[in-house]
Structures are given as C-alpha cells and as structure tokens.
C-alpha atoms as a PDB file:
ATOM      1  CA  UNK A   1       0.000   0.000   0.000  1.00  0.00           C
ATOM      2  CA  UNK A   2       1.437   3.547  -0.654  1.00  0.00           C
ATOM      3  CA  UNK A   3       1.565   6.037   1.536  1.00  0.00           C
ATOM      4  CA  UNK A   4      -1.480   8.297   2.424  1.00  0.00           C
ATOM      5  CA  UNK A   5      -3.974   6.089   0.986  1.00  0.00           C
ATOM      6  CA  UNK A   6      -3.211   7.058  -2.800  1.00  0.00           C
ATOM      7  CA  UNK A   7      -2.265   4.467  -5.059  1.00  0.00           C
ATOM      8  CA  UNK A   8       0.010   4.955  -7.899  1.00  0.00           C
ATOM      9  CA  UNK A   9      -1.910   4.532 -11.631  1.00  0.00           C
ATOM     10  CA  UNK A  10      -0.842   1.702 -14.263  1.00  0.00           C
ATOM     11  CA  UNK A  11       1.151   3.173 -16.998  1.00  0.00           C
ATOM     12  CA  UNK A  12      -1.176   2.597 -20.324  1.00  0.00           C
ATOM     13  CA  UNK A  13       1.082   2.530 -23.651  1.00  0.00           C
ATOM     14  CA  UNK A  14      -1.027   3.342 -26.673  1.00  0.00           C
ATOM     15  CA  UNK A  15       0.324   1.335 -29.917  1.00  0.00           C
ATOM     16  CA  UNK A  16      -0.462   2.940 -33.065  1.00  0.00           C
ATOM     17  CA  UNK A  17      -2.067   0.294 -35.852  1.00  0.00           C
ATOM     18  CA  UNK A  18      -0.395  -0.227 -39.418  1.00  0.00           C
ATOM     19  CA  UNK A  19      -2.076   0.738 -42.407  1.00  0.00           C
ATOM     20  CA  UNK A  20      -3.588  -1.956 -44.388  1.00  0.00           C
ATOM     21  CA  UNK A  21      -2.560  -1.286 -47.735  1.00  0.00           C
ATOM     22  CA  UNK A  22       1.164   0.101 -49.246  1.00  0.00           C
ATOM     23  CA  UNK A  23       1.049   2.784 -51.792  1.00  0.00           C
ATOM     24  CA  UNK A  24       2.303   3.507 -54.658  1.00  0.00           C
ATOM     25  CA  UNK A  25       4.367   6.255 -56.219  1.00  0.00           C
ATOM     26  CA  UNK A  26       2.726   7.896 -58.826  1.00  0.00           C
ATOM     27  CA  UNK A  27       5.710  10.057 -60.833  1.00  0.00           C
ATOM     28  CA  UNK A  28       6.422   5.737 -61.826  1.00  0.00           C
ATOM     29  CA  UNK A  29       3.314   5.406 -62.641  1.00  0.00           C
ATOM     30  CA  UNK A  30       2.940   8.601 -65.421  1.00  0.00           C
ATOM     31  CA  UNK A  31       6.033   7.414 -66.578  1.00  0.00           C
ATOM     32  CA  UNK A  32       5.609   3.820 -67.647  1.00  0.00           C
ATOM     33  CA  UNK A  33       2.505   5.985 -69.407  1.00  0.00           C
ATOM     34  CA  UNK A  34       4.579   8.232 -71.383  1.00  0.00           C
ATOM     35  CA  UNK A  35       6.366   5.567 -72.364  1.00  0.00           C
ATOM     36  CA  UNK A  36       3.539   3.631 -74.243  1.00  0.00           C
ATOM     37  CA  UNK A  37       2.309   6.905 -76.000  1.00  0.00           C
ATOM     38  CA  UNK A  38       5.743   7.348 -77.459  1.00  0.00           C
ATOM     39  CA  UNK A  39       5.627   3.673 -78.342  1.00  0.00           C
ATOM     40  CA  UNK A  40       2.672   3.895 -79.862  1.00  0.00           C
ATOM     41  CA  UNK A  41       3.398   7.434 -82.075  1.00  0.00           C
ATOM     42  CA  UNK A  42       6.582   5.733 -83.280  1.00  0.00           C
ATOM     43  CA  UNK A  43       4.745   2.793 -84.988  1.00  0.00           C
ATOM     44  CA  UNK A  44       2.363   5.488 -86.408  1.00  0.00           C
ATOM     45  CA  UNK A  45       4.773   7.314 -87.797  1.00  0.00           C
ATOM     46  CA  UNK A  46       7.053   4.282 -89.301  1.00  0.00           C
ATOM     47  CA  UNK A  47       3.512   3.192 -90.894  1.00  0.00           C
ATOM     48  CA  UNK A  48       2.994   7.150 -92.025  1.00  0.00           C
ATOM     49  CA  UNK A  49       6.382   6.725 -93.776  1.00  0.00           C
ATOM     50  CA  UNK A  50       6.112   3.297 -95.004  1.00  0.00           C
ATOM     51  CA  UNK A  51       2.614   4.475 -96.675  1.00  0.00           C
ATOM     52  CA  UNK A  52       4.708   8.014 -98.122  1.00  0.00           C
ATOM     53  CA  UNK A  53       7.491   5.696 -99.824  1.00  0.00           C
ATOM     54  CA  UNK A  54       4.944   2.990-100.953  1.00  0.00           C
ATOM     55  CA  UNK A  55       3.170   6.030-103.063  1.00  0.00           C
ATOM     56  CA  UNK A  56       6.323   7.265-103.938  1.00  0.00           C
ATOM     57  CA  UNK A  57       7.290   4.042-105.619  1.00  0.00           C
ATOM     58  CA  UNK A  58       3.702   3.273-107.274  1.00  0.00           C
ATOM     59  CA  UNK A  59       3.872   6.803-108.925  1.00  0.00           C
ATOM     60  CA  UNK A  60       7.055   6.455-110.528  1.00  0.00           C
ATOM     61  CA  UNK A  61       6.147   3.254-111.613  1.00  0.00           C
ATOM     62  CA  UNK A  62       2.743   4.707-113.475  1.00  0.00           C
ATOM     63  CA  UNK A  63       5.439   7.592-115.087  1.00  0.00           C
ATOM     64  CA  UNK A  64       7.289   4.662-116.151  1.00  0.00           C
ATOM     65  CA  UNK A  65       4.523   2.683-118.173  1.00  0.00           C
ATOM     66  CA  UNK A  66       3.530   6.363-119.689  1.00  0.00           C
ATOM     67  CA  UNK A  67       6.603   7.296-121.100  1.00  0.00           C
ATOM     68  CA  UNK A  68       7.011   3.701-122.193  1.00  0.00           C
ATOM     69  CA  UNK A  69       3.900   3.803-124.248  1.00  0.00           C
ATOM     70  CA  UNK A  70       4.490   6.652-126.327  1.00  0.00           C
ATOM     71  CA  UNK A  71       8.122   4.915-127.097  1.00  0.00           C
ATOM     72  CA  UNK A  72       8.327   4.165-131.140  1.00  0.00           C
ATOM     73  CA  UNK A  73       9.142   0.481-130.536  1.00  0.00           C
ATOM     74  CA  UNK A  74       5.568   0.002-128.697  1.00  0.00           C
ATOM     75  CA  UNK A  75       3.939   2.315-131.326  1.00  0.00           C
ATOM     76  CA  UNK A  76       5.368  -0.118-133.681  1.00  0.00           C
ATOM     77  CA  UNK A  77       4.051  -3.668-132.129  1.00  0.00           C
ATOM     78  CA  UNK A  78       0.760  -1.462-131.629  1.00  0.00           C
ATOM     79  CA  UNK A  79       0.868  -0.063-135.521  1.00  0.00           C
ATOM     80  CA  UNK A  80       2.865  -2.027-137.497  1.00  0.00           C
ATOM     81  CA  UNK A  81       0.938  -0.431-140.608  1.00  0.00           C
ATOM     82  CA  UNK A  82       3.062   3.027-139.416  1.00  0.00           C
ATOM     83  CA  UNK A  83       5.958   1.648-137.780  1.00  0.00           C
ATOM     84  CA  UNK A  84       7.736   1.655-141.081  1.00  0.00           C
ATOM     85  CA  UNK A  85       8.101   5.388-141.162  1.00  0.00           C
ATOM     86  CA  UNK A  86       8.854   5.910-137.745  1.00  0.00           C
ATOM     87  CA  UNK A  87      11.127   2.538-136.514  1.00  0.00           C
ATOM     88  CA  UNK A  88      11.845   1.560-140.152  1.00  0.00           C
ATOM     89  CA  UNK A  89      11.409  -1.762-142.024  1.00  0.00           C
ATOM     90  CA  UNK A  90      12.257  -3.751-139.516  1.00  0.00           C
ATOM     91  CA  UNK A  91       9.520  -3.406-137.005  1.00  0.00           C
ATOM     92  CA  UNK A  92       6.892  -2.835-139.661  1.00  0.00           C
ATOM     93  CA  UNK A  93       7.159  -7.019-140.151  1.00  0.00           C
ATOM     94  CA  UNK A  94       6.189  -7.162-136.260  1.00  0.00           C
ATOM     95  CA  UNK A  95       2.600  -9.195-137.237  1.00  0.00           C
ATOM     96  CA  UNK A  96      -0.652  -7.399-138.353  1.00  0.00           C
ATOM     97  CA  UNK A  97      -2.887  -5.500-135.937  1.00  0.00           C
ATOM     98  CA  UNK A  98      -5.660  -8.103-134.886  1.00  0.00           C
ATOM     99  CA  UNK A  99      -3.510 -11.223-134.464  1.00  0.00           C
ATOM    100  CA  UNK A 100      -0.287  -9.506-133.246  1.00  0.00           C
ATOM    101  CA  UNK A 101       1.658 -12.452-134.424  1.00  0.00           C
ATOM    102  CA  UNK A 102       5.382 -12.359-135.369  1.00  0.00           C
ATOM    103  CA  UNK A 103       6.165 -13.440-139.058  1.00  0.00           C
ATOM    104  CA  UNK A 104       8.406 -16.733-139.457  1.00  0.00           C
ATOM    105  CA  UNK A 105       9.813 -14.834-142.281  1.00  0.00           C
ATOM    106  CA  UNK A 106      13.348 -12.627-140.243  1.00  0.00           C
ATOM    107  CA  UNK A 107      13.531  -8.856-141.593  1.00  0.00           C
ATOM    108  CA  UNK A 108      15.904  -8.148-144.517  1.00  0.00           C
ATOM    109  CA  UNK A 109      15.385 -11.524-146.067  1.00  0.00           C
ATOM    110  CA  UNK A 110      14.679 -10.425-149.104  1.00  0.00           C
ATOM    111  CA  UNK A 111      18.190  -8.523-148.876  1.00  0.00           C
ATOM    112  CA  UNK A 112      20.097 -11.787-147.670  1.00  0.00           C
ATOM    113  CA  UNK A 113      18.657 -13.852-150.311  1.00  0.00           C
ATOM    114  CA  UNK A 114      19.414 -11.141-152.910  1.00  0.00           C
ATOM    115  CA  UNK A 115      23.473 -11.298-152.001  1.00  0.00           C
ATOM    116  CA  UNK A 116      25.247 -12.497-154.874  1.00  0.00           C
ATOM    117  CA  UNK A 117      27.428 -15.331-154.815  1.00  0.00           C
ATOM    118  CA  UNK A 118      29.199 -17.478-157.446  1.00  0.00           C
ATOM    119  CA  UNK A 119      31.187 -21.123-157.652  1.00  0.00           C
ATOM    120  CA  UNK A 120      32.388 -22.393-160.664  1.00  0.00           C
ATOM    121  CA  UNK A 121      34.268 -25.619-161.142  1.00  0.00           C
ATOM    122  CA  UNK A 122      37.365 -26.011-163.360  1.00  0.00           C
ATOM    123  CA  UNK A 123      37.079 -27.391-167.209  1.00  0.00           C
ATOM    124  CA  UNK A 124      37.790 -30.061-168.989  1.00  0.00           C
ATOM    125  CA  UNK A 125      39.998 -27.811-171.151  1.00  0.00           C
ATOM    126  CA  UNK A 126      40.647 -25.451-168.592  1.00  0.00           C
ATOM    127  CA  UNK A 127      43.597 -23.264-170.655  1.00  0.00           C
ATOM    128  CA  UNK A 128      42.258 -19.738-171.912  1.00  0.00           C
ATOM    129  CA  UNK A 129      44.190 -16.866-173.315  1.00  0.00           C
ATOM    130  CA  UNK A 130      47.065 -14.951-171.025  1.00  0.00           C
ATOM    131  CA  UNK A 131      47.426 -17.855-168.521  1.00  0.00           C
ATOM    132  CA  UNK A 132      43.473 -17.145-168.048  1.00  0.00           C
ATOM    133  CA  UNK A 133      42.026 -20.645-166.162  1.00  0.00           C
ATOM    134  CA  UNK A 134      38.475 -21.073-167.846  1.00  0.00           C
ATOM    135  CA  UNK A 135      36.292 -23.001-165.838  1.00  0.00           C
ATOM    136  CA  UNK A 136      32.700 -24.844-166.374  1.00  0.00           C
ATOM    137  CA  UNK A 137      28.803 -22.635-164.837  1.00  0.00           C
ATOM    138  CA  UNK A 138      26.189 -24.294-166.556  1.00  0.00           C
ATOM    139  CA  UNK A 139      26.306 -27.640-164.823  1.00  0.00           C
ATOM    140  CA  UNK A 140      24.811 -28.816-161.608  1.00  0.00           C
ATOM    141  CA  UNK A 141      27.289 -28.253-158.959  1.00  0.00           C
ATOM    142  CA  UNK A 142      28.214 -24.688-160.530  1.00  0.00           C
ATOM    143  CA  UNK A 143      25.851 -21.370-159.652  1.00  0.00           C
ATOM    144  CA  UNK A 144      26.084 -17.762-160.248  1.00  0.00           C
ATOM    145  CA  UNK A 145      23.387 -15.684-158.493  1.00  0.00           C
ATOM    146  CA  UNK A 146      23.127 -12.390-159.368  1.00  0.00           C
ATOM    147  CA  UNK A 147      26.874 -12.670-160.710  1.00  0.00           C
ATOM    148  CA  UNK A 148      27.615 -13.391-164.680  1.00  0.00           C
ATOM    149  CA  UNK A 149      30.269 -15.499-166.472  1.00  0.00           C
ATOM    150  CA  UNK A 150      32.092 -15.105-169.596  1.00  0.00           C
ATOM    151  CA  UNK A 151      35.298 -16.475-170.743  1.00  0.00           C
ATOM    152  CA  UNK A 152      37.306 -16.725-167.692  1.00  0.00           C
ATOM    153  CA  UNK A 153      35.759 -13.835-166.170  1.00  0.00           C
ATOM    154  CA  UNK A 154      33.654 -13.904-163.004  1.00  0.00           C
ATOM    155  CA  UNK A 155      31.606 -10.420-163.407  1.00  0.00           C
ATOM    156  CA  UNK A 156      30.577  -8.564-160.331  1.00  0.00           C
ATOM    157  CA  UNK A 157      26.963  -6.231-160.948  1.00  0.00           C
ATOM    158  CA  UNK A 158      26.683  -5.171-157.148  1.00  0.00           C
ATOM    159  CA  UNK A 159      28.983  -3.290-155.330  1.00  0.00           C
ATOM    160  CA  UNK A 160      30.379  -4.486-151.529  1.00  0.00           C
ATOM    161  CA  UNK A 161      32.575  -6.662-149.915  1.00  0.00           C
ATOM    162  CA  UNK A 162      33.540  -9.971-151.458  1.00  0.00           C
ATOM    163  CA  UNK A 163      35.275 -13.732-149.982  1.00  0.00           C
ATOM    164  CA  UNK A 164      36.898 -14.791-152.714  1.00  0.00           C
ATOM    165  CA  UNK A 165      38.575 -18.402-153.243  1.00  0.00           C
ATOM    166  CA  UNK A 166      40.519 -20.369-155.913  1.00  0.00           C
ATOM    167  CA  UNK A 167      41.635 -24.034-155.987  1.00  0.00           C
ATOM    168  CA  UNK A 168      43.657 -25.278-158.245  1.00  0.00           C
ATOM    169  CA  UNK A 169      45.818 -28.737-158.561  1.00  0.00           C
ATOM    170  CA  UNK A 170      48.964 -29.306-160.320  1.00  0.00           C
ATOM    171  CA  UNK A 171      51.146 -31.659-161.996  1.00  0.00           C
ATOM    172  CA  UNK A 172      55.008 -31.407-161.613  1.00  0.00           C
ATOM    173  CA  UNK A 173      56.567 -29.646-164.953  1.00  0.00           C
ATOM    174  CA  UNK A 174      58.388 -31.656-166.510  1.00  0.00           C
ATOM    175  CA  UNK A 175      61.620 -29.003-166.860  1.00  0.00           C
ATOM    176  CA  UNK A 176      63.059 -29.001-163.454  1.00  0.00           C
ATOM    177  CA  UNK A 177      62.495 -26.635-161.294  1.00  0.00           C
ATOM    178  CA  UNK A 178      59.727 -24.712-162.509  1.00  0.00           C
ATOM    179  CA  UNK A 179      57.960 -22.089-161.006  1.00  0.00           C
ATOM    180  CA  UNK A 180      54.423 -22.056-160.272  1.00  0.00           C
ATOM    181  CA  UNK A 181      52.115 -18.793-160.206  1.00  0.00           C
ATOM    182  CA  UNK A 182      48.734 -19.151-159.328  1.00  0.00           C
ATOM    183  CA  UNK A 183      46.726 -15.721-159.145  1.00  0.00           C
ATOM    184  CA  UNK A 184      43.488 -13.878-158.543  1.00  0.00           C
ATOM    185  CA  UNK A 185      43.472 -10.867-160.449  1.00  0.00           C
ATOM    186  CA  UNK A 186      40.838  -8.349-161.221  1.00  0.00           C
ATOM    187  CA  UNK A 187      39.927  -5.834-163.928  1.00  0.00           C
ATOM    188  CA  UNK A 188      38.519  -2.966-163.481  1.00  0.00           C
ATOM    189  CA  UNK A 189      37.324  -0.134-165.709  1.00  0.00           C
ATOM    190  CA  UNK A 190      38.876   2.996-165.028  1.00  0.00           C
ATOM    191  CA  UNK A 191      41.226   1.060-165.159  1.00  0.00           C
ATOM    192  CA  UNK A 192      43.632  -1.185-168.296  1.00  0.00           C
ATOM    193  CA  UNK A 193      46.061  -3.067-166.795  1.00  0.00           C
ATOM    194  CA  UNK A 194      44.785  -6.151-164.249  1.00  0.00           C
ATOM    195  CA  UNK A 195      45.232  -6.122-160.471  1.00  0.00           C
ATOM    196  CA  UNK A 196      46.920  -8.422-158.726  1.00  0.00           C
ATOM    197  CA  UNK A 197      44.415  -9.256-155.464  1.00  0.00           C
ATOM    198  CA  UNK A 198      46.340 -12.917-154.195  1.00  0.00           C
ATOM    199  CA  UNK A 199      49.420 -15.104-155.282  1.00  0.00           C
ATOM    200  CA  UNK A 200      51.320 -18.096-154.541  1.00  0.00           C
ATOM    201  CA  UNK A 201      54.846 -18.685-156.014  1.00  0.00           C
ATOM    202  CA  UNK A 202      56.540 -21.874-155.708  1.00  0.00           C
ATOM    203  CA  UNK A 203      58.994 -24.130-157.651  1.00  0.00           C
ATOM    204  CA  UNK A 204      57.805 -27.288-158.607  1.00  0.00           C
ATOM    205  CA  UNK A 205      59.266 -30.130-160.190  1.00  0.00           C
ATOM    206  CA  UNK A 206      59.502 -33.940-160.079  1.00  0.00           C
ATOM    207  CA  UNK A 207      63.153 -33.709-159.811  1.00  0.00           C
ATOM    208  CA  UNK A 208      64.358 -34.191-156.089  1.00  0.00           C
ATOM    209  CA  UNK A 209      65.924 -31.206-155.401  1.00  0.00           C
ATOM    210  CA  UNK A 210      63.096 -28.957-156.214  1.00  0.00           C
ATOM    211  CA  UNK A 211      60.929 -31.465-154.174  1.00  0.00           C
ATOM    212  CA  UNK A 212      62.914 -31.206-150.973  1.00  0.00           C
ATOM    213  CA  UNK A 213      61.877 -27.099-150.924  1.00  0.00           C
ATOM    214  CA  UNK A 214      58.670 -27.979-149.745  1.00  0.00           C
ATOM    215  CA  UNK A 215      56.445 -30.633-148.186  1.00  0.00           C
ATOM    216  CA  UNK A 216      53.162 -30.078-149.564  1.00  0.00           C
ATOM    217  CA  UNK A 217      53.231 -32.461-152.575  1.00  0.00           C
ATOM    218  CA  UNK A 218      51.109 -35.674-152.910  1.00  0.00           C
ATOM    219  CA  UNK A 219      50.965 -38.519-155.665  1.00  0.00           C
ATOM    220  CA  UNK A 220      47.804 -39.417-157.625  1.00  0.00           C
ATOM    221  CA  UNK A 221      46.615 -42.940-158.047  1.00  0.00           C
ATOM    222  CA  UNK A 222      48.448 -42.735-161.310  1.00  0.00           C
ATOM    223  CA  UNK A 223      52.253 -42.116-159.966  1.00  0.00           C
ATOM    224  CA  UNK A 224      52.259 -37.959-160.634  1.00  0.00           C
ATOM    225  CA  UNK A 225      53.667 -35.671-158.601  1.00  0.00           C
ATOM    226  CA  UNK A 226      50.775 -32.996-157.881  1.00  0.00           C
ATOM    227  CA  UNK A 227      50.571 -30.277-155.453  1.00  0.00           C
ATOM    228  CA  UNK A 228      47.086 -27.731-154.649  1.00  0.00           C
ATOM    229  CA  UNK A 229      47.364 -24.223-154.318  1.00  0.00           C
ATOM    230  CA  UNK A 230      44.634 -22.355-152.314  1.00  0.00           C
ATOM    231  CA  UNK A 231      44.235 -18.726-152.342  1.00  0.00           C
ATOM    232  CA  UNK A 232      41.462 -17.180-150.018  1.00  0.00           C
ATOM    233  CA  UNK A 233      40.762 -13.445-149.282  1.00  0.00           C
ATOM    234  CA  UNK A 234      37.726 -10.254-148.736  1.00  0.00           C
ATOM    235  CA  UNK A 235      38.471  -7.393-151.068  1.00  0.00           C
ATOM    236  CA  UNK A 236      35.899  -4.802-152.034  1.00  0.00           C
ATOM    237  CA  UNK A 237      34.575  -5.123-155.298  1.00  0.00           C
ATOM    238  CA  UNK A 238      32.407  -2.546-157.675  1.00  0.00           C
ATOM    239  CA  UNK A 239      29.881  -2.903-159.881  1.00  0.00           C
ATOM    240  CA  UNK A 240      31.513  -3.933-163.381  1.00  0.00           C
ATOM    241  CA  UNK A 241      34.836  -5.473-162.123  1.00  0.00           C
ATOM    242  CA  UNK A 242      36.010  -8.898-163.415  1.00  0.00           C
ATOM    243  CA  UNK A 243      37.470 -11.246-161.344  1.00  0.00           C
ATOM    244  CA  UNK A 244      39.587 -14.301-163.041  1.00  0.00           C
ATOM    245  CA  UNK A 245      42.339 -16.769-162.121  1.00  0.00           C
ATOM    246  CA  UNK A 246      45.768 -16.850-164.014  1.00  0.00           C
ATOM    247  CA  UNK A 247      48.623 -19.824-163.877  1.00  0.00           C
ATOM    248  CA  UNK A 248      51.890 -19.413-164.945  1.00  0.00           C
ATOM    249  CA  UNK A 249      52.805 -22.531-166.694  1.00  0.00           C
ATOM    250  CA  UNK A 250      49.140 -23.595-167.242  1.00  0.00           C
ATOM    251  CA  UNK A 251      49.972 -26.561-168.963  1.00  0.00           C
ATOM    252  CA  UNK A 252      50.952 -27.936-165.245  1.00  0.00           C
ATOM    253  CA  UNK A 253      47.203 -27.783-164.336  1.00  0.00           C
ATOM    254  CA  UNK A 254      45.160 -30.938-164.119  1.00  0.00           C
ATOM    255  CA  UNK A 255      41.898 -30.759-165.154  1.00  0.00           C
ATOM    256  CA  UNK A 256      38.850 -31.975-163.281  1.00  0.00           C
ATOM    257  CA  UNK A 257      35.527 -30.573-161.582  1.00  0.00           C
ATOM    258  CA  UNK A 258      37.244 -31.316-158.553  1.00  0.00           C
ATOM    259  CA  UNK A 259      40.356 -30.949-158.842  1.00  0.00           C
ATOM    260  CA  UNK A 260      40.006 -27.057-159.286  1.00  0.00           C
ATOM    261  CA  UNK A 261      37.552 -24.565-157.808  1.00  0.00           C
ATOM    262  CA  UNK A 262      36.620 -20.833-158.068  1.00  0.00           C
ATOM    263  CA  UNK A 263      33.959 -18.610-156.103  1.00  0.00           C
ATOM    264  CA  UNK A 264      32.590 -15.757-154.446  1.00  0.00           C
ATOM    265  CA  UNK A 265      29.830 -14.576-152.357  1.00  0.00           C
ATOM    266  CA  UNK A 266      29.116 -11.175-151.115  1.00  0.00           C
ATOM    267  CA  UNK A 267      29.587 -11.068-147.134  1.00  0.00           C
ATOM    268  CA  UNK A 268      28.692  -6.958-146.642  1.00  0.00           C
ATOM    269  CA  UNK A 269      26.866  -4.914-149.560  1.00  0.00           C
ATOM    270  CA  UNK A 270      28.390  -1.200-150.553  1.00  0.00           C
ATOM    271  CA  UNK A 271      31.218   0.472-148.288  1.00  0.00           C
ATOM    272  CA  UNK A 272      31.621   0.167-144.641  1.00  0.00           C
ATOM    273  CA  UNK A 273      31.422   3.666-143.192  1.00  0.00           C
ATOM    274  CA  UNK A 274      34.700   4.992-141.294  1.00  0.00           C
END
C-alpha cells in the first residue's frame, strides 16, 4: 500500500495500428505511361512513312509505263501499218494489228537472199588466153546468183565486200624446177592493166631437189607428182569489175571438176562507213 492512501496509476502505452494497404508512387506510374504513348506514335509514324514511300514508288512506276507507251518500238508492235516510217522496215514485219503475231519470215530476207554469190568448177579444157584458167557454170554443182560469167571472167553487178577463193591442182613440170604462179586478179574499168588481189609462187618439179623445198606435194593414183594451191581473201569489189584466175605454166594444171575450184559470195553490200 502507498503512503497516504493514494495508489500509484498503471502506466497505459497506446500502440499505433499499421495501415492496411502500401502505396504507390505515382511520378512511376505517369512514366511507364509516357512511355507507351511514345511507343505507340513511333509505330504510327514508321507506318505514315512506309505508306509516303509505298506512293512514292507506285507513282514512278505509273510515269514509267507512260513514257514507255508513247516509245516508237511500242507504237510499232501497236501499228505495225506506221511503224515503217517511224522505226523503219524492220519493225513494220512485227505481225498485223488483230492477231499480233510475229512473221516466221526474219527482216531483210529479201536482202540476204538477194546477195550475190558465185562457184564455178574447173574445165575439162581449162587453158584460156594470157594464162586465163576457164572453168565450167552451166552444170549442176556450178551457180552464179546475181553474178555473170564469160570467158574466164567472173563479173561482179553489185557493189560491196567480197570472200573470194581459188583451188587449183597441179602436176610437176616436166623441166626441173619450174615455177608455179597461181593468181586472182581483177579488172577494173577505169582502169587497163589487171590487179593483182592474191598469189602463190613456188617451184615445182619432179626432180628431187626442187621437191625437198617444200612438203606439200602428194601422188595421184596414177604415180604424178601434184601439189594444190589455195588462195582465199575479202576485197571490195564494184559494180563492173572482173574477177579471173591466171597460172603461170598452165599446162601444169590438171583438169577436173574437182580438182580445181573458183567462187565468191558477197559477205557486206556497198562500203563500210569509217
């Protein structure tokens, strides 16, 4: 008991209750917000721009086609009745107008098939005037297209560039060491004297030491000593020029349709622009 009567009061502590719930900051809140939106306006505007390049594309593409089909080559396979005076005779064989159809027949045909060309094949007497070989065109493996013959003489009636080729086989002279000149010549008129265009020079004998020069000979069935000469070569040629072959020693020649050949064909009409 205390003194006086009075007793002392019990202490009392008060305890202060937690909250029920924990809260959250809101600054992290807005900010995981922002974030979206600018998410979300960056895919709208890679879309905007994919959209902007898309058009940009299709509309040179349409500017394309346009200029494309005023272009003379599509006005041609469109009119091939007028494409001849504005893409020229080629495209005006592009097929007609309701079947569109390309021809079987190529352009400039007519022009290739028009190309003369010539092969003759030597005679049975094959010795003319001057050395001049003659040679045989009115049999079957001889033609001259758009080319004549006379005499020798291979004429030319268009002017351009020619291949021209000679054949001929001989038979050793019987002299030794005789000299054999086989030639392509050409006359022309402006002009008297005949122009050399090929040649090929060689002894020839059937003595041994003329043999021994060279090992190009060959023996016939028969035992002779023969030897071909082949001369090959493009020269321009003009209207009215006359082409012929010349052998020095023409008695040395043996004659046969096979044995000896001459020709030409055009390979490029009129002059070749420099």
């Amino acid at each position: 008991m205390a003194e006086g009567g009075v007793g002392n009061c019990p202490q009392v502590f008060v305890v202060d209750a937690q909250p029920s719930y924990i809260s959250m900051p809101r600054e992290k809140a807005s900010r995981w917000a922002r974030l979206g939106q600018n998410c979300l306006l960056l895919l709208v505007g890679v879309t905007m721009l994919g959209l902007i390049v898309e058009g940009c594309f299709i509309y040179r593409l349409y500017k394309t086609m346009e200029v494309s089909k005023y272009h003379p080559v599509c006005q041609n396979l469109s009119q091939p009745q007028t494409s001849g005076l504005q893409g020229g005779p080629i495209m005006s064989n592009v097929g007609t107008k309701d079947t569109n159809e390309i021809p079987t027949v190529p352009p400039h045909l007519d022009l290739i098939q028009n190309r003369p060309f010539a092969q003759l094949i030597g005679a049975i007497k094959p010795s003319g005037q001057n050395n001049t070989v003659l040679w045989e065109n009115n049999v079957a493996e001889t033609v001259t297209h758009n080319m004549g013959y006379n005499n020798g003489l291979l004429l030319v009636e268009q002017g351009g560039y020619y291949h021209l080729y000679s054949k001929l086989t001989l038979r050793a002279a019987e002299k030794s060491c005789s000299l054999i000149q086989h030639k392509v010549m050409k006359k022309i008129v402006a002009y008297d004297k005949p122009i050399e265009l090929m040649s090929s020079k060689r002894p020839f004998s059937p003595s041994v030491r003329c043999r021994t020069q060279s090992c190009c000979g060959d023996k016939a069935s028969g035992g002779e000593d023969l030897w071909s000469s082949f001369l090959a070569g493009i020269f321009h040629l003009q209207s009215g020029d006359k082409i012929f072959v010349t052998l020095e020693n023409i008695n040395t020649i043996r004659p046969g349709p096979t044995d000896n050949l001459m020709g030409a064909f055009m390979i490029f009409p009129g002059n070749i622009p420099l």
